[in-house]
PDB file of N, CA and C in Angstrom:
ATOM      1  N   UNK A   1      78.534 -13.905 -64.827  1.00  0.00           N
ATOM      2  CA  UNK A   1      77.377 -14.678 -65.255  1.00  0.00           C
ATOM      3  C   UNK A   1      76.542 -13.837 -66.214  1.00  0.00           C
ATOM      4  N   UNK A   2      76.250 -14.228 -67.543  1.00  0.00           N
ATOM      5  CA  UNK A   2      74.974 -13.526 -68.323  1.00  0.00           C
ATOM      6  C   UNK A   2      73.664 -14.031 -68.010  1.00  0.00           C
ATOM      7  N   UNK A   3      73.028 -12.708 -68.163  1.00  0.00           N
ATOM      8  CA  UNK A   3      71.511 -13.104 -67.900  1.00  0.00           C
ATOM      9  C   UNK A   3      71.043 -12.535 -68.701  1.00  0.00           C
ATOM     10  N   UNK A   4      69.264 -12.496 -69.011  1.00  0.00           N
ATOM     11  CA  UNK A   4      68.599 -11.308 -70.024  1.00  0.00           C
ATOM     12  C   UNK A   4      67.408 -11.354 -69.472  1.00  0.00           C
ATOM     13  N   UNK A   5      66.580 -10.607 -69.361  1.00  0.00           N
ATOM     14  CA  UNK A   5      65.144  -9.981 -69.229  1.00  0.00           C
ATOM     15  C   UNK A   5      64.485 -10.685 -70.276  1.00  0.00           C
ATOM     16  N   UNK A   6      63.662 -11.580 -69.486  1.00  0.00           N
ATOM     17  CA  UNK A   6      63.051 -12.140 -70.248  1.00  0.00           C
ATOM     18  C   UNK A   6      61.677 -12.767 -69.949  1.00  0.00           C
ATOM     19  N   UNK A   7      60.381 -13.349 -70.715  1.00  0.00           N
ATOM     20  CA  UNK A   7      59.203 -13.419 -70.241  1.00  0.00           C
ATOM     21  C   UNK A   7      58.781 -14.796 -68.944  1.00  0.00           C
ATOM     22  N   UNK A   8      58.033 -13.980 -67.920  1.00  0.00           N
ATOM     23  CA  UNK A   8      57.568 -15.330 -67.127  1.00  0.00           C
ATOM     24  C   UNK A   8      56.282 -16.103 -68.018  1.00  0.00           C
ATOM     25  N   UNK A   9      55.911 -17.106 -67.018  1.00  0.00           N
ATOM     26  CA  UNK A   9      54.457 -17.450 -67.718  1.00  0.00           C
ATOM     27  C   UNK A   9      53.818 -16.740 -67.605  1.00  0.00           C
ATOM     28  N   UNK A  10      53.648 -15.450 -67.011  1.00  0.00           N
ATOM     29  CA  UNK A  10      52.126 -14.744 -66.956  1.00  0.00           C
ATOM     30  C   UNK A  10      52.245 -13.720 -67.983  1.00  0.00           C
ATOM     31  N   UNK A  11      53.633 -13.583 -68.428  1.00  0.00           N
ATOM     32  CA  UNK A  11      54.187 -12.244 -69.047  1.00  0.00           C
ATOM     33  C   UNK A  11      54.723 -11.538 -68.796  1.00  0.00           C
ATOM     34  N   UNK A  12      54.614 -11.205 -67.398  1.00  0.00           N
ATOM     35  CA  UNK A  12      55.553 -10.397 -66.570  1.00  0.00           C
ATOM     36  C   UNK A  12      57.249 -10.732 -67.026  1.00  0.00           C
ATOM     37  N   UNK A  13      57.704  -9.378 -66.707  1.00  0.00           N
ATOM     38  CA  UNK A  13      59.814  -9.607 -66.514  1.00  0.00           C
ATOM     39  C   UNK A  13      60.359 -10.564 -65.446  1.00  0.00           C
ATOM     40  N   UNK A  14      61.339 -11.407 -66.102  1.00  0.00           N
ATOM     41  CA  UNK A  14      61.753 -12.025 -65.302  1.00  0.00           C
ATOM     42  C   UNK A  14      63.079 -12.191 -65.164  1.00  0.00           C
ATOM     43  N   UNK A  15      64.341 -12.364 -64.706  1.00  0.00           N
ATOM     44  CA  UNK A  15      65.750 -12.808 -65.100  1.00  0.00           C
ATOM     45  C   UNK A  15      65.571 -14.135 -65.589  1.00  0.00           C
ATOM     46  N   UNK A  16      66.731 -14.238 -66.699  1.00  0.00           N
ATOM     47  CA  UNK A  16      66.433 -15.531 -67.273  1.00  0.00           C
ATOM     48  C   UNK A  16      67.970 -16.404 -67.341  1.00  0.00           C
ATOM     49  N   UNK A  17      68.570 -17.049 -67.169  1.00  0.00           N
ATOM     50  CA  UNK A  17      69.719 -17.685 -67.679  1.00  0.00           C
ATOM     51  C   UNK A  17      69.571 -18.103 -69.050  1.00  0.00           C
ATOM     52  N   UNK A  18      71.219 -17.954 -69.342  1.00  0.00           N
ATOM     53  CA  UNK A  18      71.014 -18.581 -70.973  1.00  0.00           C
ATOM     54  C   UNK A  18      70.422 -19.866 -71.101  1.00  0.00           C
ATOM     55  N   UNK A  19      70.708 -20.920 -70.622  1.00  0.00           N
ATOM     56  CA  UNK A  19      69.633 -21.977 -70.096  1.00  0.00           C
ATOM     57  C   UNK A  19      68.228 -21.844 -70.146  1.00  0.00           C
ATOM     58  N   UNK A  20      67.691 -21.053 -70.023  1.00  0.00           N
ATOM     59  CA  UNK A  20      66.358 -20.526 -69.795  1.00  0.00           C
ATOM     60  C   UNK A  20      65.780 -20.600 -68.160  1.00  0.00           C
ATOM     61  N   UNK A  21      66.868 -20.799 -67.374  1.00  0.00           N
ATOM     62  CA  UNK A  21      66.520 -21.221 -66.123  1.00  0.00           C
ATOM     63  C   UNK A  21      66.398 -19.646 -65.311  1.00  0.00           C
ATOM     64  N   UNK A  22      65.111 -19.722 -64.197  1.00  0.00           N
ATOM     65  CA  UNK A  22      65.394 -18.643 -63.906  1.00  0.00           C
ATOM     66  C   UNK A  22      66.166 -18.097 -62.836  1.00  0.00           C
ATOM     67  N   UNK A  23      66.654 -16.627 -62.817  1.00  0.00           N
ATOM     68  CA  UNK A  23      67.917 -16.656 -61.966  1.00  0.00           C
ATOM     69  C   UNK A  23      67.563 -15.430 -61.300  1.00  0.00           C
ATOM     70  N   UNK A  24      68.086 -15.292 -59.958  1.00  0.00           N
ATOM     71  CA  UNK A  24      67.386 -14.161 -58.887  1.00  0.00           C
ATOM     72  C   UNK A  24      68.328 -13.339 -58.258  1.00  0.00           C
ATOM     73  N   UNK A  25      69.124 -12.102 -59.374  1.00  0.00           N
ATOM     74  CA  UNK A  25      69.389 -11.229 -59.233  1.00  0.00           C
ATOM     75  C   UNK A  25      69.125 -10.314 -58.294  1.00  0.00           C
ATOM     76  N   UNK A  26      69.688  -9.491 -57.287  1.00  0.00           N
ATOM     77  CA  UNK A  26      68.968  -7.984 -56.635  1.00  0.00           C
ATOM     78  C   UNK A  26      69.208  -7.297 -57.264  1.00  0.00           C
ATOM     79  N   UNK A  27      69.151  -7.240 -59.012  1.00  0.00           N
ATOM     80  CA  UNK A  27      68.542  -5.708 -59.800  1.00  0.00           C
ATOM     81  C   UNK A  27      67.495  -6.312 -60.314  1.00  0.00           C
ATOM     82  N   UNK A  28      66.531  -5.238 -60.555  1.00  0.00           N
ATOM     83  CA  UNK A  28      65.317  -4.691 -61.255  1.00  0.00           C
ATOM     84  C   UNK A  28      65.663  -5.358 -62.777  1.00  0.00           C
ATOM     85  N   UNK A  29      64.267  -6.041 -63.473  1.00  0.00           N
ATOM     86  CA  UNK A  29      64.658  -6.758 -65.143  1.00  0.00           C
ATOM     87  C   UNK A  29      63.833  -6.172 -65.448  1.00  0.00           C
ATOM     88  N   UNK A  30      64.009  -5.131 -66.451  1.00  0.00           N
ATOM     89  CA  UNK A  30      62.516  -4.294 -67.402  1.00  0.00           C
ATOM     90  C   UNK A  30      62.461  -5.046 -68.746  1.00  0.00           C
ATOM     91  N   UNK A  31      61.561  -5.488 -69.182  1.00  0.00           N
ATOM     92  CA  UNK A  31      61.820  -6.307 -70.322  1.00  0.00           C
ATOM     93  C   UNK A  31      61.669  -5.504 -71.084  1.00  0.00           C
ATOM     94  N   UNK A  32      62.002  -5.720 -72.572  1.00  0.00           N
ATOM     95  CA  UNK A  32      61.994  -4.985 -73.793  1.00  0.00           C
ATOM     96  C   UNK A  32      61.188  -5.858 -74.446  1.00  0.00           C
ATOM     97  N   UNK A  33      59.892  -5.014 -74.719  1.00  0.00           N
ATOM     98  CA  UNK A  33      58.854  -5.535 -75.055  1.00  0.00           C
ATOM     99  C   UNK A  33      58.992  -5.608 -77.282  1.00  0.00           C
ATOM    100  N   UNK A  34      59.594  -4.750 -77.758  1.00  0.00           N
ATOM    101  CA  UNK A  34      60.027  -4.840 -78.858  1.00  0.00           C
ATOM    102  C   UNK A  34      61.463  -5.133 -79.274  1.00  0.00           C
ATOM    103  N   UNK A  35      61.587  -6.296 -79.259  1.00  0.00           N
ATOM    104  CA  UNK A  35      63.060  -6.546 -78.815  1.00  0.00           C
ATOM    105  C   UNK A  35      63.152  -7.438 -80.265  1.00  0.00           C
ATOM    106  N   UNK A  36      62.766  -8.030 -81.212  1.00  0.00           N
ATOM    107  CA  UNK A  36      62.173  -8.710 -82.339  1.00  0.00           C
ATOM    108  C   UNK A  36      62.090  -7.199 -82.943  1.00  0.00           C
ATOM    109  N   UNK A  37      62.100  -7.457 -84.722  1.00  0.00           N
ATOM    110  CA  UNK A  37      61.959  -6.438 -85.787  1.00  0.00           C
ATOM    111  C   UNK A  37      59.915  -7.045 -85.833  1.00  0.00           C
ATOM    112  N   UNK A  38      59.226  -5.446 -86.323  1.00  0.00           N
ATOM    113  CA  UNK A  38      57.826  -6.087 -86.425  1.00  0.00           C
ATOM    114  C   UNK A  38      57.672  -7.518 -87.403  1.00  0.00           C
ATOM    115  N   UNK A  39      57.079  -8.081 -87.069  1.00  0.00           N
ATOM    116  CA  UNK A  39      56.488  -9.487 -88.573  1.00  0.00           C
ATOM    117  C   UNK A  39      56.377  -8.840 -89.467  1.00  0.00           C
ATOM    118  N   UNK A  40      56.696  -9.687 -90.927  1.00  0.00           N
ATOM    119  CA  UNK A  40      56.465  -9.253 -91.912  1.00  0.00           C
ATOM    120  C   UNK A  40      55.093  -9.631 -92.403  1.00  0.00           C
ATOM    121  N   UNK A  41      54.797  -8.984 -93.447  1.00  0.00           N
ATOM    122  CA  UNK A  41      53.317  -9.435 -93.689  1.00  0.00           C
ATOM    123  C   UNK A  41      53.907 -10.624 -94.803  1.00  0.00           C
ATOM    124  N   UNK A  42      52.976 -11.714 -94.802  1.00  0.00           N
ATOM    125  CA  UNK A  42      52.820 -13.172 -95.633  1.00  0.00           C
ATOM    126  C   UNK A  42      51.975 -13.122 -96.926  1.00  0.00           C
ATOM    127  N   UNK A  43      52.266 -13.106 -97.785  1.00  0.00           N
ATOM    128  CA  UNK A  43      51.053 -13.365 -99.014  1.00  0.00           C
ATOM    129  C   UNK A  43      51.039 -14.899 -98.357  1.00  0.00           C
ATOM    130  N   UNK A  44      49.049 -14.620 -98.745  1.00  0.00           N
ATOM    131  CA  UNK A  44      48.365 -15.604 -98.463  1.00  0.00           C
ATOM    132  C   UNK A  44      48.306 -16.387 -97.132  1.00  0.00           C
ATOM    133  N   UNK A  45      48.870 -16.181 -96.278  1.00  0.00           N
ATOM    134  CA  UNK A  45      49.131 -16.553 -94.846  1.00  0.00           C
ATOM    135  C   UNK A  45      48.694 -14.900 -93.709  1.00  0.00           C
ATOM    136  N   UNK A  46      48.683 -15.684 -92.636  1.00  0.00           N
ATOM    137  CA  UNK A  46      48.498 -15.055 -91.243  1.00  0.00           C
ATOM    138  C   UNK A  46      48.633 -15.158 -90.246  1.00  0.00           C
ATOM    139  N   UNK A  47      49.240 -14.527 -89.556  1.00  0.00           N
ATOM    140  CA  UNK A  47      49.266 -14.268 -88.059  1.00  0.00           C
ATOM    141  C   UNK A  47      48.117 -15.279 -87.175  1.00  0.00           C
ATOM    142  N   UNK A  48      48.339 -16.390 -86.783  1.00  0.00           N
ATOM    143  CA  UNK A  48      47.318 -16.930 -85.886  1.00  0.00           C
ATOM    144  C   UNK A  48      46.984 -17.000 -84.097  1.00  0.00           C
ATOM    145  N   UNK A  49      48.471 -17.114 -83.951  1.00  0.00           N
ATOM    146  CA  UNK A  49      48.891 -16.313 -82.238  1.00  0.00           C
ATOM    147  C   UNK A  49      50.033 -15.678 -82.070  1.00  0.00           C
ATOM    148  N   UNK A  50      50.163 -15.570 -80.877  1.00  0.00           N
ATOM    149  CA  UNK A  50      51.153 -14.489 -80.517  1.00  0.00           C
ATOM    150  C   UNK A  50      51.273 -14.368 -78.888  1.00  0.00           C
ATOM    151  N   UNK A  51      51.728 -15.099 -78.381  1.00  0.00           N
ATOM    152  CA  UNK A  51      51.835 -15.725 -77.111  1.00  0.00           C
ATOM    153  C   UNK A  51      53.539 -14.871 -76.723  1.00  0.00           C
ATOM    154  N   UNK A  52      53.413 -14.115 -75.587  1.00  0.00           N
ATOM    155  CA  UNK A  52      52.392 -12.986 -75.002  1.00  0.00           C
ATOM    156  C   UNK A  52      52.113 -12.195 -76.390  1.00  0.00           C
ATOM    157  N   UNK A  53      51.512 -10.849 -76.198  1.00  0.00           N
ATOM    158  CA  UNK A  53      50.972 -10.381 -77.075  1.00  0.00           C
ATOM    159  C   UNK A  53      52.224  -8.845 -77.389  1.00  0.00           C
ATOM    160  N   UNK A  54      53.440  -9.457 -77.706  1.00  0.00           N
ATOM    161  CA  UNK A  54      54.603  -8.310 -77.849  1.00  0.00           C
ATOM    162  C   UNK A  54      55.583  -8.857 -78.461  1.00  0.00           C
ATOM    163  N   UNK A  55      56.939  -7.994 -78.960  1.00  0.00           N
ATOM    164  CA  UNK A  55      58.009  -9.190 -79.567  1.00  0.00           C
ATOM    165  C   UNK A  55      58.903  -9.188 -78.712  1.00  0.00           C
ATOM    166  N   UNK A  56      59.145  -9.460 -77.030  1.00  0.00           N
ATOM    167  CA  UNK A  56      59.800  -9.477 -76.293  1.00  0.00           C
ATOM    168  C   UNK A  56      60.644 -10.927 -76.587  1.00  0.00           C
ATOM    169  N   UNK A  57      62.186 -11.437 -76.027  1.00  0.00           N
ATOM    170  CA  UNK A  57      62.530 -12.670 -76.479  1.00  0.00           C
ATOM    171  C   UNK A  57      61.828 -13.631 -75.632  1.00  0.00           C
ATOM    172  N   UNK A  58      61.483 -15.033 -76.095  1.00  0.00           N
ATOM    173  CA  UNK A  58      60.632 -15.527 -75.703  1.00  0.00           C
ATOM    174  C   UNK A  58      59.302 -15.615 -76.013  1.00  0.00           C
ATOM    175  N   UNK A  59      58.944 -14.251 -77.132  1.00  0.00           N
ATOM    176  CA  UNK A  59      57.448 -14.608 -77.604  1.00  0.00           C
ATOM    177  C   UNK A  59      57.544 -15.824 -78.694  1.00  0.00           C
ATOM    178  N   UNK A  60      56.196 -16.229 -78.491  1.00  0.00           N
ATOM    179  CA  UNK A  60      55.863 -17.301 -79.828  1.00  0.00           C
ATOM    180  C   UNK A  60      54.872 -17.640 -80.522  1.00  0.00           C
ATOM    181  N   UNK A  61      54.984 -17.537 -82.105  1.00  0.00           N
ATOM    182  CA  UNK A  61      54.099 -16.841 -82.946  1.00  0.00           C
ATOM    183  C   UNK A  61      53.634 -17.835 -83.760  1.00  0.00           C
ATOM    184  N   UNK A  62      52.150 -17.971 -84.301  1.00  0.00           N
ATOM    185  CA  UNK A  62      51.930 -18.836 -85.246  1.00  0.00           C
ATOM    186  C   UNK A  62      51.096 -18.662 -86.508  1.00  0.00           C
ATOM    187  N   UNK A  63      52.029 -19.083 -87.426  1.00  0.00           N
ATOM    188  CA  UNK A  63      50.944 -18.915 -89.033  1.00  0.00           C
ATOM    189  C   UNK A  63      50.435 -19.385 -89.331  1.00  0.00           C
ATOM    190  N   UNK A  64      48.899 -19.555 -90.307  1.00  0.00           N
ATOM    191  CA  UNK A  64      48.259 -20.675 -90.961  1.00  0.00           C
ATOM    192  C   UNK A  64      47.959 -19.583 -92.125  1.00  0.00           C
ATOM    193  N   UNK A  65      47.990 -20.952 -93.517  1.00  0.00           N
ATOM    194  CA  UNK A  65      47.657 -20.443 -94.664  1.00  0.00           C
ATOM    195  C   UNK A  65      46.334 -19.648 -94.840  1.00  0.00           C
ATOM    196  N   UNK A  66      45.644 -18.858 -95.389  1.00  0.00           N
ATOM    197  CA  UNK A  66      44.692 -18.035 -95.475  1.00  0.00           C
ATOM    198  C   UNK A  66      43.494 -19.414 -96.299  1.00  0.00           C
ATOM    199  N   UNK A  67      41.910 -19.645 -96.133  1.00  0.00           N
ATOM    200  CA  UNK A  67      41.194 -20.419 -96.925  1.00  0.00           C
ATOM    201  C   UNK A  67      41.405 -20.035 -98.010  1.00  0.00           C
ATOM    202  N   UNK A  68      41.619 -21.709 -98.844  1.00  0.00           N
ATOM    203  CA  UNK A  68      42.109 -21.627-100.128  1.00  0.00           C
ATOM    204  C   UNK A  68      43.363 -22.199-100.724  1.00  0.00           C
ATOM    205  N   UNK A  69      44.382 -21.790 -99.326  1.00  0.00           N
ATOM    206  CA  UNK A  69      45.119 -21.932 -99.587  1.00  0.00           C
ATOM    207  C   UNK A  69      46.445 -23.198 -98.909  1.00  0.00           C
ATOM    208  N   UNK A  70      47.241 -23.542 -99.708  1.00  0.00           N
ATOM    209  CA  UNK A  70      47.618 -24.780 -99.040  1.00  0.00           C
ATOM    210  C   UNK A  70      49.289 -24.267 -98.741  1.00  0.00           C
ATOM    211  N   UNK A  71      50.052 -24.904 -97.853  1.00  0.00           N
ATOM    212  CA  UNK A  71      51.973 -24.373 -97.310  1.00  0.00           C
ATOM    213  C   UNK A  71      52.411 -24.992 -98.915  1.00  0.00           C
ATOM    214  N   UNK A  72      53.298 -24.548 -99.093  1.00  0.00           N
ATOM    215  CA  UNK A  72      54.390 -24.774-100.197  1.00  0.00           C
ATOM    216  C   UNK A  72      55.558 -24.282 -99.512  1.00  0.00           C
ATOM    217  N   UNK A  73      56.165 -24.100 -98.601  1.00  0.00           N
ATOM    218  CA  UNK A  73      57.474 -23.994 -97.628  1.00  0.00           C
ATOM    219  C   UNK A  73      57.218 -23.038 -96.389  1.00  0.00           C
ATOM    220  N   UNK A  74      58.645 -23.272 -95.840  1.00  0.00           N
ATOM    221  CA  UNK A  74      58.710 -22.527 -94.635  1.00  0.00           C
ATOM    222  C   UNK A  74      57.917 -23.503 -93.289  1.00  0.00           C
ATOM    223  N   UNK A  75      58.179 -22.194 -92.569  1.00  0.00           N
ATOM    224  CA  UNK A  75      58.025 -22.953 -91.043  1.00  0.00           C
ATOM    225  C   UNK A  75      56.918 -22.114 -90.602  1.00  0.00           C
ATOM    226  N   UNK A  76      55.464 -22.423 -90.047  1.00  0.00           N
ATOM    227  CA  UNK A  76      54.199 -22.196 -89.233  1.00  0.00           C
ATOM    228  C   UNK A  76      54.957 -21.750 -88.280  1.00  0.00           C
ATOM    229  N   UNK A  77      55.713 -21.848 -86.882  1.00  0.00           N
ATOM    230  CA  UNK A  77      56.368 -21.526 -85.788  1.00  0.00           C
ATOM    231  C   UNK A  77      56.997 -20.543 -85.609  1.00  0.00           C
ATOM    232  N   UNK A  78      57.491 -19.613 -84.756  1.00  0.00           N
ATOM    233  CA  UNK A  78      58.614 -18.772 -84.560  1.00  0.00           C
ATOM    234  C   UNK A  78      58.638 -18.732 -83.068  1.00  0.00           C
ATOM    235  N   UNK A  79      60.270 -17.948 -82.874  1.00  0.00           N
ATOM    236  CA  UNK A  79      60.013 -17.431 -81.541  1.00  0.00           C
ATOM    237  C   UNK A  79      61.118 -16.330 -81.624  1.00  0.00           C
ATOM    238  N   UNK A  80      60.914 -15.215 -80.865  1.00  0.00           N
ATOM    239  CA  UNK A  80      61.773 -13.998 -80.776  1.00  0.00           C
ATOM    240  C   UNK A  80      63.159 -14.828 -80.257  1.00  0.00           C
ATOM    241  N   UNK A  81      64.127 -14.892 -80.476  1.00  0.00           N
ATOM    242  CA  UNK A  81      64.745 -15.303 -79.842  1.00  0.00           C
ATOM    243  C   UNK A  81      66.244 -13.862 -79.352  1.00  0.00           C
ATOM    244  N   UNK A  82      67.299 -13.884 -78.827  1.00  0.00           N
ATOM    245  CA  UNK A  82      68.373 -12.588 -78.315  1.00  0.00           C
ATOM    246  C   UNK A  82      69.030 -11.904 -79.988  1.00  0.00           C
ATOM    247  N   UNK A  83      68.857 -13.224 -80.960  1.00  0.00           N
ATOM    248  CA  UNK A  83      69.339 -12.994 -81.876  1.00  0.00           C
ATOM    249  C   UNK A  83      68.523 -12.587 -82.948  1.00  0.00           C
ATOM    250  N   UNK A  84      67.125 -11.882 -82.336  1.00  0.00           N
ATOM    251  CA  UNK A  84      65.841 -12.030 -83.670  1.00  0.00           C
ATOM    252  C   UNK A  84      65.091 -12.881 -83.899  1.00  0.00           C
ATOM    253  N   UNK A  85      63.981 -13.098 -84.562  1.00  0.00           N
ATOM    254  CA  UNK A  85      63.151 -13.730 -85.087  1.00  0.00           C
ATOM    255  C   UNK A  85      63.319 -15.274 -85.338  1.00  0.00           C
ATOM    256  N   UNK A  86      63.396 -16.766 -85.096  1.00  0.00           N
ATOM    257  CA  UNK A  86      64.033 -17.770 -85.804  1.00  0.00           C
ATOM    258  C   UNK A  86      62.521 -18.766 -86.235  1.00  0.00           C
ATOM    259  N   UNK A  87      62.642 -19.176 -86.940  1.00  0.00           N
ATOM    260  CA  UNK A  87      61.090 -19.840 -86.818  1.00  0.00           C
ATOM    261  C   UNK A  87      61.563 -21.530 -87.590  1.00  0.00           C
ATOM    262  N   UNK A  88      60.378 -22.640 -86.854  1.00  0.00           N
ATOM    263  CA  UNK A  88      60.706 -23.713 -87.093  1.00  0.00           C
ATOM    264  C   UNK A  88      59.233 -24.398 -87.145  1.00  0.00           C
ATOM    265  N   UNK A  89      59.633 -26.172 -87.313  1.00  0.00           N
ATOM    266  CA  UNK A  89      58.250 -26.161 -88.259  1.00  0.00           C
ATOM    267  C   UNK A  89      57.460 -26.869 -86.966  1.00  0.00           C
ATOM    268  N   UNK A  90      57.955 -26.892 -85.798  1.00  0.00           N
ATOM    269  CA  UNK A  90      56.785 -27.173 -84.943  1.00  0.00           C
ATOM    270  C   UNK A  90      57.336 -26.736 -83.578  1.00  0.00           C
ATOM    271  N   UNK A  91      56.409 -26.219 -82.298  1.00  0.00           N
ATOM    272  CA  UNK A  91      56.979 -25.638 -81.421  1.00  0.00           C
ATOM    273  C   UNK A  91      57.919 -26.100 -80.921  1.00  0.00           C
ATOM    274  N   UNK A  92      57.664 -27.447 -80.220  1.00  0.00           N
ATOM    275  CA  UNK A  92      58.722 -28.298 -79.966  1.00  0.00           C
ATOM    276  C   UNK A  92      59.975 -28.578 -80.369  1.00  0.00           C
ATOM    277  N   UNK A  93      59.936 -28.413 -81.699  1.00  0.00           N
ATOM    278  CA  UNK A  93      61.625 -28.666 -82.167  1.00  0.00           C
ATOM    279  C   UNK A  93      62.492 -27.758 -81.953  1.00  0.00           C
ATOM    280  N   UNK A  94      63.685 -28.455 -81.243  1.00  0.00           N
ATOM    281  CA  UNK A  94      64.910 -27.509 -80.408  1.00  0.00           C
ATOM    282  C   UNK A  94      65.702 -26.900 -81.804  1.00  0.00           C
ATOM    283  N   UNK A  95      65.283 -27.168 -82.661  1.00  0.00           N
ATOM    284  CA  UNK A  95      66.230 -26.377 -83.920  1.00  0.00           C
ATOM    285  C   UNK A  95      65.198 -24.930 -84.466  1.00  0.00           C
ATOM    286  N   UNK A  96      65.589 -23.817 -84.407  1.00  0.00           N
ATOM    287  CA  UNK A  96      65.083 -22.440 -84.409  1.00  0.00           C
ATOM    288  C   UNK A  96      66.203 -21.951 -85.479  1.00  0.00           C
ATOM    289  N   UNK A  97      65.215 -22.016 -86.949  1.00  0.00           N
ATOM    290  CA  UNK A  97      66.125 -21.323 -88.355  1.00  0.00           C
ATOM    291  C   UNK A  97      66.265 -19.622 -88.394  1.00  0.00           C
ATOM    292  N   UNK A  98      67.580 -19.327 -88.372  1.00  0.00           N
ATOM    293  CA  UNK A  98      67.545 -18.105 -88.791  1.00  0.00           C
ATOM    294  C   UNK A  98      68.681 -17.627 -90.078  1.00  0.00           C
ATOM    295  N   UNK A  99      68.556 -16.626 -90.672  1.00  0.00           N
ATOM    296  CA  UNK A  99      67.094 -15.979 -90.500  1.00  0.00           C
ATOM    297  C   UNK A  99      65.394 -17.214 -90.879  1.00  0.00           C
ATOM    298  N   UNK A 100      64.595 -16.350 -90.648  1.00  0.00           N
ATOM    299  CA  UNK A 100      63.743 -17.243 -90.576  1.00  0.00           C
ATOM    300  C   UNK A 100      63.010 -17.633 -91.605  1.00  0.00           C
ATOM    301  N   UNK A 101      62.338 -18.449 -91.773  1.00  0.00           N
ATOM    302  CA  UNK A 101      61.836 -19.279 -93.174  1.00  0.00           C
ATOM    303  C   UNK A 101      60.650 -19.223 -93.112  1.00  0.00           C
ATOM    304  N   UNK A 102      59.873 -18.117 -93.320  1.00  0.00           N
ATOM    305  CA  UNK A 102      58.641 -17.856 -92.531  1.00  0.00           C
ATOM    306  C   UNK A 102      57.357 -18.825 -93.816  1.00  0.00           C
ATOM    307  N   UNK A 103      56.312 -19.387 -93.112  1.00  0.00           N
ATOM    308  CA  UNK A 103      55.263 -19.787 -94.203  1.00  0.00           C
ATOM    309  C   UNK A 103      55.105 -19.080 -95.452  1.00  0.00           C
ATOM    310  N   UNK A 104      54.647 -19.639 -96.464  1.00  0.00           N
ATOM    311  CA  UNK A 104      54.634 -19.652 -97.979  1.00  0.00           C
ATOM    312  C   UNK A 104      53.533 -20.276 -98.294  1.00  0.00           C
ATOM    313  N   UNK A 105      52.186 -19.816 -98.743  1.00  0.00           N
ATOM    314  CA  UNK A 105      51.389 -20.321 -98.776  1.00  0.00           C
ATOM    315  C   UNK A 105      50.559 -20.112-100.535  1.00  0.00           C
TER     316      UNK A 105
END
């Protein structure tokens, strides 16, 4: 069976199934809190959250254009995912682009 270390709701480590379901191992899950390459910086855009506050898989991140300025492409959304960074244009949508298509503002 695969599993990965991955975030609860509070933030804490948790076992995770590929499913996302969680699964209750008797070993210890240390998460890897930089597990994502850092964000890149955006002309004209920014960083708006960052839910938990690390690039463990499972974080999820959001951009808005800087005042002034209006999107001309890309996706507001991301989430760390096992494979890196994928970002899409609203949280909800089960489709996660990679590499990622980050805002363009």
């Amino acid at each position: 069976r695969t599993l990965m270390c991955g975030n609860s709701i509070n933030g804490s480590s948790q076992w995770l199934a590929p499913d996302g379901s969680q699964a209750h191992p008797e070993i210890r899950c240390t998460l890897n809190r930089s597990w994502c390459p850092e964000l890149p910086g955006l002309t004209n855009a920014a960083l708006v959250s960052m839910e938990p506050l690390h690039r463990a898989v499972g974080t999820e991140v959001r951009f808005a254009c800087r005042r002034g300025f209006h999107p001309s492409s890309g996706h507001a959304f991301g989430r760390c995912s096992v494979d890196g960074w994928c970002s899409m244009a609203d949280p909800s949508d089960p489709t996660c682009v990679t590499p990622p298509d980050w805002l363009s503002c």
